[in-house]
Protein backbone atom coordinates (compact mmCIF):
# COMPACT_ATOMS: atom_id res chain seq x y z
CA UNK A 1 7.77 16.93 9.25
CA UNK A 2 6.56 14.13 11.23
CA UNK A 3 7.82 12.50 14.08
CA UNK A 4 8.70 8.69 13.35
CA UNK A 5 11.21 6.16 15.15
CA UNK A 6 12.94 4.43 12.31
CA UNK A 7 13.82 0.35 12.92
CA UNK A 8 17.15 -1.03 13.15
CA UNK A 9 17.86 -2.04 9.51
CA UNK A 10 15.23 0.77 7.77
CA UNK A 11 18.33 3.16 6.80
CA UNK A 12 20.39 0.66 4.92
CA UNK A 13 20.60 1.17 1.20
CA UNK A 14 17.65 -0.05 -0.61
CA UNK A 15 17.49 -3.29 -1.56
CA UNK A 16 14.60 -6.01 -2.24
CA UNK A 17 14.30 -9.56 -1.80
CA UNK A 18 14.29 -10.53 -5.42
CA UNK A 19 13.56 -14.19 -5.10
CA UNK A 20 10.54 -13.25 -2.82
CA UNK A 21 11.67 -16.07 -0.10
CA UNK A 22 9.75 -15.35 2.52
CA UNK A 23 6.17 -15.00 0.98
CA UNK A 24 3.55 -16.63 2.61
CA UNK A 25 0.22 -16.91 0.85
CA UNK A 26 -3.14 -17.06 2.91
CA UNK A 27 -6.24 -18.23 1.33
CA UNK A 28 -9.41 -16.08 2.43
CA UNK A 29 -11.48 -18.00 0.48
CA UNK A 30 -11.79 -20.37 -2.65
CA UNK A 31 -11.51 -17.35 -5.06
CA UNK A 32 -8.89 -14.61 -3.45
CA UNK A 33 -5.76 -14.78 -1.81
CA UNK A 34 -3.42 -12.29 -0.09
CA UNK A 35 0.53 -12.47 -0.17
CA UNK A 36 2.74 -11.40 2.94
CA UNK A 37 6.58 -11.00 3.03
CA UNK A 38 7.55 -9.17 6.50
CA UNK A 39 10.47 -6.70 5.77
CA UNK A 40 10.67 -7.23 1.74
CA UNK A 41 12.43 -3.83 1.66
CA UNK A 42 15.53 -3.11 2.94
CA UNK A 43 16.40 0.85 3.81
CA UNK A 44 12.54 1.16 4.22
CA UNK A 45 13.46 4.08 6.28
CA UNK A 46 15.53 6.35 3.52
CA UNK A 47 12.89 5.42 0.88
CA UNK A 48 10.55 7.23 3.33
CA UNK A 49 12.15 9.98 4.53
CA UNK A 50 13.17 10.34 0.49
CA UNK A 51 9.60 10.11 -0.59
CA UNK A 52 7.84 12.49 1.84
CA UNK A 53 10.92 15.14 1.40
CA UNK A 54 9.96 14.77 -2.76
CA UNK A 55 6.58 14.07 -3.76
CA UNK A 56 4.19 16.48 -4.36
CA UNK A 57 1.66 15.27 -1.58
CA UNK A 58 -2.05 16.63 -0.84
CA UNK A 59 -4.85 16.13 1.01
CA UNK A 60 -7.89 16.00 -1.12
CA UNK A 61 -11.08 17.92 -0.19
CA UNK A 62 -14.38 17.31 -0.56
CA UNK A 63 -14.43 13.71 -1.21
CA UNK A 64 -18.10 11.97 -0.85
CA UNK A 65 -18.29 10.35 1.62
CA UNK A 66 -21.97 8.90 3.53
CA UNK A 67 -23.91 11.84 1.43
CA UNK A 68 -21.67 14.28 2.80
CA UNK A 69 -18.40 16.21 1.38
CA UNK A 70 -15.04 15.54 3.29
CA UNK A 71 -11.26 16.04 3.30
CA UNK A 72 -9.74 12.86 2.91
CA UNK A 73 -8.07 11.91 5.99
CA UNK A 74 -4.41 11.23 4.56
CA UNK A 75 -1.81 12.54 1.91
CA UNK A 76 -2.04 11.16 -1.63
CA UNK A 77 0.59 11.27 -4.38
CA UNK A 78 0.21 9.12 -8.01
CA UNK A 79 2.65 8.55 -10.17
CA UNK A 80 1.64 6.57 -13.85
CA UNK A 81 3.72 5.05 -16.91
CA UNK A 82 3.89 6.57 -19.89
CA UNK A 83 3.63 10.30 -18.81
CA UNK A 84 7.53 10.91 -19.41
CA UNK A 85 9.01 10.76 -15.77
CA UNK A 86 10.69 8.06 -13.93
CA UNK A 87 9.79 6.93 -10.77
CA UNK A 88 10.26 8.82 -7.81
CA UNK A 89 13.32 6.70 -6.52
CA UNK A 90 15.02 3.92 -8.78
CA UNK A 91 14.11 0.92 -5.97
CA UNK A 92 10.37 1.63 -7.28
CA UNK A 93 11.40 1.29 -10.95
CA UNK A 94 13.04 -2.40 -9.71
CA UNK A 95 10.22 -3.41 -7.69
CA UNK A 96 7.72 -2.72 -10.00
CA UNK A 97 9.18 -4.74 -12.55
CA UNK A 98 9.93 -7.58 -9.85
CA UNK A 99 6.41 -7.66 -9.28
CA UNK A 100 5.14 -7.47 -12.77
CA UNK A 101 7.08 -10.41 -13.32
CA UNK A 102 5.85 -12.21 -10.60
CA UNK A 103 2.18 -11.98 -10.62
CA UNK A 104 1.79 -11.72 -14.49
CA UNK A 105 0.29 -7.85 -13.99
CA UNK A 106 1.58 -4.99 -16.27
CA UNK A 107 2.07 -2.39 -12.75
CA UNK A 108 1.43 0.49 -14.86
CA UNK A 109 0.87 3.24 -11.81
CA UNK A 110 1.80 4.15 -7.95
CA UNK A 111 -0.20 5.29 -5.25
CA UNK A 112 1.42 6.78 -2.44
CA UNK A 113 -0.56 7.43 0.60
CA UNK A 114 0.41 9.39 4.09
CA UNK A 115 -1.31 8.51 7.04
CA UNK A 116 0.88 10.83 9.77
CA UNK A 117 -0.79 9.81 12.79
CA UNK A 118 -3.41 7.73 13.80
CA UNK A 119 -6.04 10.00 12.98
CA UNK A 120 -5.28 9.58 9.25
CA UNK A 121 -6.90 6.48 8.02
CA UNK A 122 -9.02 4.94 5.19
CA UNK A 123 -12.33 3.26 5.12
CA UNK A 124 -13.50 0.02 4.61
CA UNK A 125 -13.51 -0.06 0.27
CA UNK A 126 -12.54 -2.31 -2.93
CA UNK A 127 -10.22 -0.50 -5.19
CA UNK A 128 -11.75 0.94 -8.01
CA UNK A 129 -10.32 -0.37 -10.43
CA UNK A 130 -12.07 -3.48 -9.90
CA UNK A 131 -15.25 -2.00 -12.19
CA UNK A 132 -12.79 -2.06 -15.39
CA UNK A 133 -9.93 -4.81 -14.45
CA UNK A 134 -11.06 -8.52 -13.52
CA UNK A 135 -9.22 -9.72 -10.55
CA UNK A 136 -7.12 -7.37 -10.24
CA UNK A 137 -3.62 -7.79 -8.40
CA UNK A 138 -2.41 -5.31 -5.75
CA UNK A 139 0.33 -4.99 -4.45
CA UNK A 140 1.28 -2.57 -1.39
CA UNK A 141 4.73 -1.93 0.41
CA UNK A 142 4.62 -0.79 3.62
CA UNK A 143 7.23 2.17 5.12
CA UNK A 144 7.09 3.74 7.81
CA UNK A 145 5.62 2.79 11.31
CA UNK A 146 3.38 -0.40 11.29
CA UNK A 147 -0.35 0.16 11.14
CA UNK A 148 -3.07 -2.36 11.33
CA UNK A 149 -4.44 -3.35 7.22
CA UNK A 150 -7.97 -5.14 8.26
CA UNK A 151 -9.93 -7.04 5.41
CA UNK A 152 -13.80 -8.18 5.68
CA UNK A 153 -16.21 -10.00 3.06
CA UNK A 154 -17.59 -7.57 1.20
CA UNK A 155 -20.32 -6.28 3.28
CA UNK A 156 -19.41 -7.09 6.53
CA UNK A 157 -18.47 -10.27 8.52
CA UNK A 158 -15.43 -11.61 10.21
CA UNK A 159 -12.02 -9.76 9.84
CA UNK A 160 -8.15 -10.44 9.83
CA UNK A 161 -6.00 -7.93 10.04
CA UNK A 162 -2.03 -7.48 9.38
CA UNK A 163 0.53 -4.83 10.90
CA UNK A 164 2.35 -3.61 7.84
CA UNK A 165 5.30 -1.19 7.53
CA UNK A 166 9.28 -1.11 7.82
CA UNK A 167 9.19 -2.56 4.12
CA UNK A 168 6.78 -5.23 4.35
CA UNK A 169 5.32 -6.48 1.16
CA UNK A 170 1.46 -7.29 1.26
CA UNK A 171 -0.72 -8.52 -2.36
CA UNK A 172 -4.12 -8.81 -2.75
CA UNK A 173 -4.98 -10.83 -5.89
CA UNK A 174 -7.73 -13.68 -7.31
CA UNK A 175 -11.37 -12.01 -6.36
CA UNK A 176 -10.42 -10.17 -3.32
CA UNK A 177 -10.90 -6.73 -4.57
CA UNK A 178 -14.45 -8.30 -5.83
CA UNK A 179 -15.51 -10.27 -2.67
CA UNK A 180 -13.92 -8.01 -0.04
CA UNK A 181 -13.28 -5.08 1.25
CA UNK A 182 -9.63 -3.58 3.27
CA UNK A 183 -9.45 -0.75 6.23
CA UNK A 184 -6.77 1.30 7.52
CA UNK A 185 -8.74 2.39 10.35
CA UNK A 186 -8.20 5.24 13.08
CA UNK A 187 -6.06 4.34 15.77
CA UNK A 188 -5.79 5.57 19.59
CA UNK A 189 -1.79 6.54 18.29
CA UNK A 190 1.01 5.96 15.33
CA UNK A 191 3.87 7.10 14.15
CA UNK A 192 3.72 7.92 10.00
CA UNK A 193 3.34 5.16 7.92
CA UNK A 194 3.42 5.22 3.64
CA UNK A 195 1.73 2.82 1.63
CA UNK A 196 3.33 2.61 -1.62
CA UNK A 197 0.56 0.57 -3.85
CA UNK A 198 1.33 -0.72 -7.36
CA UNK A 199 -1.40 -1.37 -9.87
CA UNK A 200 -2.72 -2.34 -13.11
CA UNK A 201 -4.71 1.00 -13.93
């Protein structure tokens, strides 16, 4: 198990906002957009203890990466629709359907990725998915300790950057996953963080 320092509200039961009050929406440019809603989830601190204590997490080897084969530096877990299991907790079967609803998306699978320190990370990338779906909606709650989420133009250029965790909502929609790229990158030190992403797979 990991060391983490839970936050003052994280073990309450948990609960979402459901009218999604305090989303704030940030242009990056004329085509994509990103959503933020600081401490969406309430009891972000069970749902991660919960989470790491259930899923089947793994760290996946010899992943290309720069012409070379590597272990991916973080724990991955998926979870899809239609395979005959629920969700891992019951909050995920209520958000996902809260944010289906919102953003017009059919969230049809769950990523769940471990970063236990600040060693763990992830480089700067577009999700896949982008190659079959046209902009693409994705949507990411944070649990966990905060770490840094850093988005570029595709390519390079200027970043911004977010601290996300203790059940913060964050959405990436319009071209974004198109036209730019998102980091978690290495940091000096952190406490475990979970990113819990929904898609349209």
């Amino acid at each position: 198990m990991w060391a983490r320092q839970g936050s003052l509200f994280g073990m309450a039961e948990p609960a979402v906002d459901v009218e999604f009050a305090n989303v704030e929406r940030t242009a990056l440019d004329d085509a994509s957009w990103v959503e933020f809603a600081g401490g969406w989830l309430d009891g972000a601190d069970a749902v991660f203890d919960e989470l790491v204590s259930s899923l089947p997490l793994r760290q996946r080897t010899d992943i290309k990466m720069y012409d070379r084969l590597v272990d991916e530096p973080r724990l991955s877990a998926w979870w899809r629709a239609g395979r005959g299991t629920p969700e891992p907790l019951p909050v995920l079967a209520t958000i996902r359907s809260l944010l289906s609803g919102r953003y017009g998306e059919e969230f049809d699978s769950i990523g769940f990725n471990l970063y236990r320190d600040g060693a763990d990370s992830v480089a700067w990338h577009g999700d896949r998915h982008r190659h079959v779906v046209t902009d693409p909606v994705v949507a990411i709650v944070s649990v966990g300790a905060e770490r840094p989420l850093r988005l570029r133009p595709r390519g390079g250029g200027v970043s911004r950057s977010w601290r996300l965790g203790h059940g913060d909502l964050f959405v990436m929609g319009g071209a974004c996953q198109h036209d730019w790229e998102h980091t978690v990158p290495k940091v000096r030190h952190a406490e475990p963080r979970m990113s819990i992403t929904f898609r349209n797979a």
